[in-house]
C-alpha atoms as a PDB file:
ATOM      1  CA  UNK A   1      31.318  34.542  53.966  1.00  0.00           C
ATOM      2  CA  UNK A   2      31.267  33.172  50.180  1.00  0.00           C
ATOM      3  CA  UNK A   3      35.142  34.051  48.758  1.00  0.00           C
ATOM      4  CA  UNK A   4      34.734  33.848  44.490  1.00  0.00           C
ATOM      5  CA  UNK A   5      37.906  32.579  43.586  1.00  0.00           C
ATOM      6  CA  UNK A   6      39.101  31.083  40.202  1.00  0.00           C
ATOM      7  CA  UNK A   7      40.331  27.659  39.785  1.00  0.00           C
ATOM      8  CA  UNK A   8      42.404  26.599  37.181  1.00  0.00           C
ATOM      9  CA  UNK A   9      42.018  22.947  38.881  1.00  0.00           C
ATOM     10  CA  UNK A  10      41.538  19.441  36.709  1.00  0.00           C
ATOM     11  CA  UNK A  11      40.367  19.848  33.113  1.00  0.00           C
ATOM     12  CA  UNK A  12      40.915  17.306  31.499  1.00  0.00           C
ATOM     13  CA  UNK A  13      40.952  17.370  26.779  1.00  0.00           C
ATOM     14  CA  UNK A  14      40.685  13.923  24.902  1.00  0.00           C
ATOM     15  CA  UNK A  15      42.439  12.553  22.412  1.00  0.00           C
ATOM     16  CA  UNK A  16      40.560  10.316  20.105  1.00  0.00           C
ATOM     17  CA  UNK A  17      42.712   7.140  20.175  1.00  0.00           C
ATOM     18  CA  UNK A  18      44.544   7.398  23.068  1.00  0.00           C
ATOM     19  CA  UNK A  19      43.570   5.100  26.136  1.00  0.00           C
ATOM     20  CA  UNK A  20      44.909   5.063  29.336  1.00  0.00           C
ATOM     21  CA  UNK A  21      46.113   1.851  30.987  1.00  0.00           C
ATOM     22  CA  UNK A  22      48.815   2.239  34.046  1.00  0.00           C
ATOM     23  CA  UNK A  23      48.268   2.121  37.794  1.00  0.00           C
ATOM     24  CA  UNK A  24      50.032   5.206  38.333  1.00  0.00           C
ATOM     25  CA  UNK A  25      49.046   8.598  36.070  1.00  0.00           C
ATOM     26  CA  UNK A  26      50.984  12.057  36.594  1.00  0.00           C
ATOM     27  CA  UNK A  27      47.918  14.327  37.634  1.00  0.00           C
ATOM     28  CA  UNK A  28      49.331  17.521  35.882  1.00  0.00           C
ATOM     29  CA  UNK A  29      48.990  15.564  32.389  1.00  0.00           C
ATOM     30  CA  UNK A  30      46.275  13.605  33.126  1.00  0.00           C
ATOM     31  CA  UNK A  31      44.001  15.784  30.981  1.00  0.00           C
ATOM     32  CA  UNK A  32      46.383  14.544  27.728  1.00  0.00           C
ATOM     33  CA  UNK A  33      45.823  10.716  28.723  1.00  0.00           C
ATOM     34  CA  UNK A  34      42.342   9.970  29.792  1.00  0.00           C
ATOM     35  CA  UNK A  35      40.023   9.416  26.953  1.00  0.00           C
ATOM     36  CA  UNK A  36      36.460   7.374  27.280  1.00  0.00           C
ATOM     37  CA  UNK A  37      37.603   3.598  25.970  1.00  0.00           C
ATOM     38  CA  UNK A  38      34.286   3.013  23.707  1.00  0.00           C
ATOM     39  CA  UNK A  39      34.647   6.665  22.151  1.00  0.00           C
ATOM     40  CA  UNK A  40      34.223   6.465  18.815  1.00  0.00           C
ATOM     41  CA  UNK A  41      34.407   8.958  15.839  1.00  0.00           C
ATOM     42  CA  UNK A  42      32.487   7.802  12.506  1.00  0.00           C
ATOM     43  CA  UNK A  43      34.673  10.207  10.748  1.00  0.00           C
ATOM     44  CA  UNK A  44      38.575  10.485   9.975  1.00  0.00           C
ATOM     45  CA  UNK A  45      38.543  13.839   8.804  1.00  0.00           C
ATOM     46  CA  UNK A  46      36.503  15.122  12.736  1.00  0.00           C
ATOM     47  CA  UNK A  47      39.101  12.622  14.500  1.00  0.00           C
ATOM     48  CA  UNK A  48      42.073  14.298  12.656  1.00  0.00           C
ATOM     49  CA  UNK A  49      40.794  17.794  13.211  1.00  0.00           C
ATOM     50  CA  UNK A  50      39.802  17.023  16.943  1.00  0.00           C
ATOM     51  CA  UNK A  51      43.633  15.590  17.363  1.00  0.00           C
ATOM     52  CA  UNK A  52      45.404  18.837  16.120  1.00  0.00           C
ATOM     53  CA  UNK A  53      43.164  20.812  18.145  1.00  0.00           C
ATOM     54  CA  UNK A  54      44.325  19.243  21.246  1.00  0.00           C
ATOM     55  CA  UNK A  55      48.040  19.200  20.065  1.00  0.00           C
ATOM     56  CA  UNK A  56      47.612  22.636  20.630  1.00  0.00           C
ATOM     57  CA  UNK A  57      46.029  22.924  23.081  1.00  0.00           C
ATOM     58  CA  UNK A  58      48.800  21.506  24.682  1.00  0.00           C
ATOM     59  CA  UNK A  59      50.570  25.044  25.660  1.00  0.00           C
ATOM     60  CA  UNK A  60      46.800  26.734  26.108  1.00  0.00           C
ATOM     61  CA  UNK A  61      43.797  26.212  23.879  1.00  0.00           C
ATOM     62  CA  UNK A  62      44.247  29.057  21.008  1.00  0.00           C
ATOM     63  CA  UNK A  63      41.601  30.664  18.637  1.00  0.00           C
ATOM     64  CA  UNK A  64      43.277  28.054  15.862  1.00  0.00           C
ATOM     65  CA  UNK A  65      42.014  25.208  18.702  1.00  0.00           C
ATOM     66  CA  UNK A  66      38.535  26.959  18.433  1.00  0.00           C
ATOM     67  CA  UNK A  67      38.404  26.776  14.604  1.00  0.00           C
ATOM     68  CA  UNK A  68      40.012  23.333  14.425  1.00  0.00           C
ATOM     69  CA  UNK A  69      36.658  21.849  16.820  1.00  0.00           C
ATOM     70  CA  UNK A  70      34.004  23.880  15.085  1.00  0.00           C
ATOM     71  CA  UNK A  71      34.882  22.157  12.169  1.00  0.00           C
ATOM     72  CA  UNK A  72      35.124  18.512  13.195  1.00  0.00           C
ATOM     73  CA  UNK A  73      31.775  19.028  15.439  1.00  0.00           C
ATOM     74  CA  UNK A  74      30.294  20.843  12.192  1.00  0.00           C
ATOM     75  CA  UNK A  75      31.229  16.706  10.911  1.00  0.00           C
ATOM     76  CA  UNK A  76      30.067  15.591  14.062  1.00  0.00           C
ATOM     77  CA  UNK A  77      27.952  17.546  15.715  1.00  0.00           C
ATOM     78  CA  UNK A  78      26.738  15.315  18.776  1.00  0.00           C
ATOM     79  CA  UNK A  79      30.458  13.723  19.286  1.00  0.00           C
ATOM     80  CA  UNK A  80      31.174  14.238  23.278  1.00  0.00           C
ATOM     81  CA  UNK A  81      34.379  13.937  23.040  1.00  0.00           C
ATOM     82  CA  UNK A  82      34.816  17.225  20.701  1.00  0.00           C
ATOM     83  CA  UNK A  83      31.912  19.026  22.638  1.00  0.00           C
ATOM     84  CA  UNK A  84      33.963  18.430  25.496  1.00  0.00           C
ATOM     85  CA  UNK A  85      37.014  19.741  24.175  1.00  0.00           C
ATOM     86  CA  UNK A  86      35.487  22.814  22.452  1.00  0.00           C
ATOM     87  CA  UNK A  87      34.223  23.954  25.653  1.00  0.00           C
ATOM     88  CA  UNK A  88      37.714  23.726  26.436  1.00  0.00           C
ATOM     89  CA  UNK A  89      38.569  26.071  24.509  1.00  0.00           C
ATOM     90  CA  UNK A  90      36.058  28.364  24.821  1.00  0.00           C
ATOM     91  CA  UNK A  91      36.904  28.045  28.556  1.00  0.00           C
ATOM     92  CA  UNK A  92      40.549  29.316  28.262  1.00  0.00           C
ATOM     93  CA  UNK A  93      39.255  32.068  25.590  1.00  0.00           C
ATOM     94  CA  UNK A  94      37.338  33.595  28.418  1.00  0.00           C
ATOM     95  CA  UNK A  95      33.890  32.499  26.636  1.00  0.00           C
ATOM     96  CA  UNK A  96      32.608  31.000  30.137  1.00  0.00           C
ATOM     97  CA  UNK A  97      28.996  30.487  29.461  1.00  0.00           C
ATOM     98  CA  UNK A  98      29.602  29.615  26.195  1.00  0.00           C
ATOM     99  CA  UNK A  99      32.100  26.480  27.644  1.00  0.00           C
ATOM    100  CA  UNK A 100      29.505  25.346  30.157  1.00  0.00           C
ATOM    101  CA  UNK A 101      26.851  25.320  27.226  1.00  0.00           C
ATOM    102  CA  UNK A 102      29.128  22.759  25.413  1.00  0.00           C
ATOM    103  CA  UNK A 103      29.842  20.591  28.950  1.00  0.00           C
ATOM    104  CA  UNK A 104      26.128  19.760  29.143  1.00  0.00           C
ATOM    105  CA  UNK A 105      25.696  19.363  25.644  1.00  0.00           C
ATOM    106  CA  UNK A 106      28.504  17.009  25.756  1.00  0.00           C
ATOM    107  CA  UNK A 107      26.637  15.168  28.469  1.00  0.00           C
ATOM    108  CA  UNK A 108      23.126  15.387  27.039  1.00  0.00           C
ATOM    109  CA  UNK A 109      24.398  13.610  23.659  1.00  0.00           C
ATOM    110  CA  UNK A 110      26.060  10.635  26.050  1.00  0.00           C
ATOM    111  CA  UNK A 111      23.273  10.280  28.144  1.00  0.00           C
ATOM    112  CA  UNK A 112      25.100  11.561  30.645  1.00  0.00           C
ATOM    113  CA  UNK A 113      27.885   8.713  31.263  1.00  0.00           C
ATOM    114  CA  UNK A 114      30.416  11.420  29.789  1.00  0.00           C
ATOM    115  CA  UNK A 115      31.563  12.322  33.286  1.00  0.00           C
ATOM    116  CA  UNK A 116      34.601  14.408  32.059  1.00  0.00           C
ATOM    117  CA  UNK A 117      32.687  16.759  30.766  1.00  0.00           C
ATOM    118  CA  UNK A 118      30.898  16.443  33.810  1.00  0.00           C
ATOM    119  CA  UNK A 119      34.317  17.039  35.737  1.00  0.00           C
ATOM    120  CA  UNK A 120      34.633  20.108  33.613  1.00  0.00           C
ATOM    121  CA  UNK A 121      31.533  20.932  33.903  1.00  0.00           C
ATOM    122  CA  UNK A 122      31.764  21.082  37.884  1.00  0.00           C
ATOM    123  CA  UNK A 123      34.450  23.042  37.614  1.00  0.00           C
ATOM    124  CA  UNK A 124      33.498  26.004  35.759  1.00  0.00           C
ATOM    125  CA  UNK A 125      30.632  26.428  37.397  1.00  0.00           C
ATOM    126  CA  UNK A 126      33.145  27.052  40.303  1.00  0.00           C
ATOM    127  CA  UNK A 127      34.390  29.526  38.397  1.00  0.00           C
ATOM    128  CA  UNK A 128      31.710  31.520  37.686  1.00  0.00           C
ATOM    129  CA  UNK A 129      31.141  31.715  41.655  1.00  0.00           C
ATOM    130  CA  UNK A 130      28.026  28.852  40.909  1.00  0.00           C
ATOM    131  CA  UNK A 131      29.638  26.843  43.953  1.00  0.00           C
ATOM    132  CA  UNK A 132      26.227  24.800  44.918  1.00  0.00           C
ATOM    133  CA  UNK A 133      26.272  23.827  41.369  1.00  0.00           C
ATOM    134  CA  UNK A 134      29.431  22.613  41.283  1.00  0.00           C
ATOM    135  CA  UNK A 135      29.088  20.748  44.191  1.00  0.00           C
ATOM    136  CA  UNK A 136      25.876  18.944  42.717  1.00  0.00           C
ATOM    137  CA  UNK A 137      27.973  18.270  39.876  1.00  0.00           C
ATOM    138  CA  UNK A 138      31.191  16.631  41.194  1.00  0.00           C
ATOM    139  CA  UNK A 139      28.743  14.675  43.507  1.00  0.00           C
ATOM    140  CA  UNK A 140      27.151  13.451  40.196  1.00  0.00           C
ATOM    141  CA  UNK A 141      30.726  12.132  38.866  1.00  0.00           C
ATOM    142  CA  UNK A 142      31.724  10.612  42.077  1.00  0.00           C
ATOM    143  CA  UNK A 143      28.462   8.563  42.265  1.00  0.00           C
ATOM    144  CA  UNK A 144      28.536   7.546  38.677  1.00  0.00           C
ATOM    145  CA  UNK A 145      32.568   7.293  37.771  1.00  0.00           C
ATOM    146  CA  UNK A 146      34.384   4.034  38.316  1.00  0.00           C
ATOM    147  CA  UNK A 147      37.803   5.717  37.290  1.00  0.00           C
ATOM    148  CA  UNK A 148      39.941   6.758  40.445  1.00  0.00           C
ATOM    149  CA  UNK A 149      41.278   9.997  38.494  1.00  0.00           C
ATOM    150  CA  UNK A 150      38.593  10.968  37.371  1.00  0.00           C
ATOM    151  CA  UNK A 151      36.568  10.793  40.693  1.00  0.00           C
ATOM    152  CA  UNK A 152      39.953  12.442  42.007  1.00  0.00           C
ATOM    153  CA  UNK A 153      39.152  15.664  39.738  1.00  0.00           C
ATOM    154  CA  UNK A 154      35.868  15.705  41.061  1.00  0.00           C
ATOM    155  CA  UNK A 155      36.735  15.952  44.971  1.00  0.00           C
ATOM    156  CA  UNK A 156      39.436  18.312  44.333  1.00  0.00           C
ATOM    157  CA  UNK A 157      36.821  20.099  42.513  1.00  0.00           C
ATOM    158  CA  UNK A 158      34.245  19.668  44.946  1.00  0.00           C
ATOM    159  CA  UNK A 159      36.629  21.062  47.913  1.00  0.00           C
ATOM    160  CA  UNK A 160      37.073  24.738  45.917  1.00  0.00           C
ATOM    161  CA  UNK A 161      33.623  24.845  46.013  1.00  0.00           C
ATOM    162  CA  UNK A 162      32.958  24.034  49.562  1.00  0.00           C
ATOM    163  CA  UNK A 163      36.218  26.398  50.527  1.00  0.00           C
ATOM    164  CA  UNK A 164      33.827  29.348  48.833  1.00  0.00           C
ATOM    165  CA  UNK A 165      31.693  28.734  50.775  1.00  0.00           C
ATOM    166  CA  UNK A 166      33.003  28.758  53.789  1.00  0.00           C
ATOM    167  CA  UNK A 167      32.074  25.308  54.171  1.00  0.00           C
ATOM    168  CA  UNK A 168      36.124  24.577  55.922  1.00  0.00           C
ATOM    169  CA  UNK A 169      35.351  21.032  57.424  1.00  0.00           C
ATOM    170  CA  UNK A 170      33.715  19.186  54.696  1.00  0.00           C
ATOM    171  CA  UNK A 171      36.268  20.317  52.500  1.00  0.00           C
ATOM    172  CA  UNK A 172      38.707  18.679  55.738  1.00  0.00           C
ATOM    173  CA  UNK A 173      36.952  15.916  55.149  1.00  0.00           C
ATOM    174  CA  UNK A 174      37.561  15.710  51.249  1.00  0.00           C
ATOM    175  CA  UNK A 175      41.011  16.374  51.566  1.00  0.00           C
ATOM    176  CA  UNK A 176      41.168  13.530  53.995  1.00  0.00           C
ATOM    177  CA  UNK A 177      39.074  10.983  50.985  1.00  0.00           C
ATOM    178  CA  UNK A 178      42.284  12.685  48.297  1.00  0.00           C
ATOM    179  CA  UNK A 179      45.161  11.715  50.236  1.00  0.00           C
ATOM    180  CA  UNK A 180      43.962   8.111  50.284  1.00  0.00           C
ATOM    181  CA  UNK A 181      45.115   8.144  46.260  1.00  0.00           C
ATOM    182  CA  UNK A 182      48.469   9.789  47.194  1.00  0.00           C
ATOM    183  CA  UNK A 183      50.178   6.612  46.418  1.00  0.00           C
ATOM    184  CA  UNK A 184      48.429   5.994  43.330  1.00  0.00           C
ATOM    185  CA  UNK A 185      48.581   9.066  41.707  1.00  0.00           C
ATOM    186  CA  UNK A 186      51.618  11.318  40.663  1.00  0.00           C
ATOM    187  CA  UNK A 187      51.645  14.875  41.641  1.00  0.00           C
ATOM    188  CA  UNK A 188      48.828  14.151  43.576  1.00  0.00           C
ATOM    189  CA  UNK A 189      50.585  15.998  46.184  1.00  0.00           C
ATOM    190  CA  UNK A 190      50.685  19.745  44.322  1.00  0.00           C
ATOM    191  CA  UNK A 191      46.935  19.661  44.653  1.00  0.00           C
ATOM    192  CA  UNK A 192      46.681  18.563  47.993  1.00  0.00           C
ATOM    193  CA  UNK A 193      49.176  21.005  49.597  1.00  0.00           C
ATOM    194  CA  UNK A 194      47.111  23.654  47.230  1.00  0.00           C
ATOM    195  CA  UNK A 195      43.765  22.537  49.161  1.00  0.00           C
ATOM    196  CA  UNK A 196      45.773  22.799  52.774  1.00  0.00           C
ATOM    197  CA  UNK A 197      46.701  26.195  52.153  1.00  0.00           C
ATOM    198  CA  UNK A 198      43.233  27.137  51.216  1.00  0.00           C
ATOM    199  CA  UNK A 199      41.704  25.468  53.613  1.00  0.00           C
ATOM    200  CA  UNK A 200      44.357  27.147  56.526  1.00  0.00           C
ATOM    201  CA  UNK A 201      43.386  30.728  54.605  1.00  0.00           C
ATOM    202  CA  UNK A 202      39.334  28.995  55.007  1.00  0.00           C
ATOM    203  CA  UNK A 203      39.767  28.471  58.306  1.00  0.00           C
ATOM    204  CA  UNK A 204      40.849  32.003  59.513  1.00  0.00           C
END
């Protein structure tokens, strides 16, 4: 039996100029710290206006997000980074199809090494009860990324979708692949007694 459910999950929003260096990350603010390390913007004004968005997006993505993006990608208009983030925001304005337009845009433009938008990507089409989708897609990201958290997002993202579908012991089994990073990653542990509930509730 295929259960819709809606996952808030791993979305992750960029700052421009922000890279992230440390062994350890905090998962719940990962989505502030991970930015692509050879994203560039070619203007000041789009990098400004991409920044402020995400400052407030920092309490929810707001229409003044919204209007902050569509002007910097009006600059920029095939910058990943502010496709990415303008889904965002179209995501938590309830403008679903509208935010997974702007995910594969974002990854069309970077030839499709943009894998956060990917990881976004995967997850809303969880959301929108497109589970086989989003499967395809975290698979994509987890072949492709070479960053731990970000190939994190992706299982954790992958497992909703399998738990939709019924599909209890592979997402066992991707649980199992997540608590190998438990040591790596902070608050890693929220998410994976999340996916242990589910998975119980999956199982009966």
């Amino acid at each position: 039996m295929i259960k819709k459910c809606f996952y808030f999950g791993y979305l992750c929003f960029l700052f421009s100029c922000k890279y992230y260096n440390s062994e350890k990350t905090d998962l719940n603010t990962l989505g502030h710290q991970i930015v692509i390390s050879n994203q560039k913007f070619k203007s000041e004004k789009a990098k400004t206006l991409n920044d402020e968005a995400v400052d407030y997006g920092k309490n929810g993505f707001s229409k003044k997000s919204k209007e902050l993006l569509s002007e910097a990608l009006e600059i920029e208009p095939d910058n990943p980074t502010i496709l990415n983030n303008l889904g965002l925001a179209n995501r938590y304005l309830g403008n679903y199809n509208e935010a997974i337009s702007l995910f594969k845009h974002s990854l069309k433009v970077s030839d499709s090494t943009y894998l956060i938008a990917g990881l976004n990507l995967s997850l809303e089409y969880s959301n929108i009860g497109e589970y086989k989708k989003g499967i395809d897609m975290s698979n994509y990201v987890i072949e492709r990324s070479h960053n731990k958290h970000i190939i994190v997002g992706a299982r954790i993202h992958k497992s909703f979708s399998l738990i939709s579908l019924g599909l209890c012991e592979k997402a066992k089994t991707e649980l199992k692949i997540i608590k190998s990073y438990l040591n790596e990653i902070d608050n890693l542990q929220v998410h994976i007694y999340d996916l242990e509930v589910r998975i119980k509730n999956c199982d009966n």
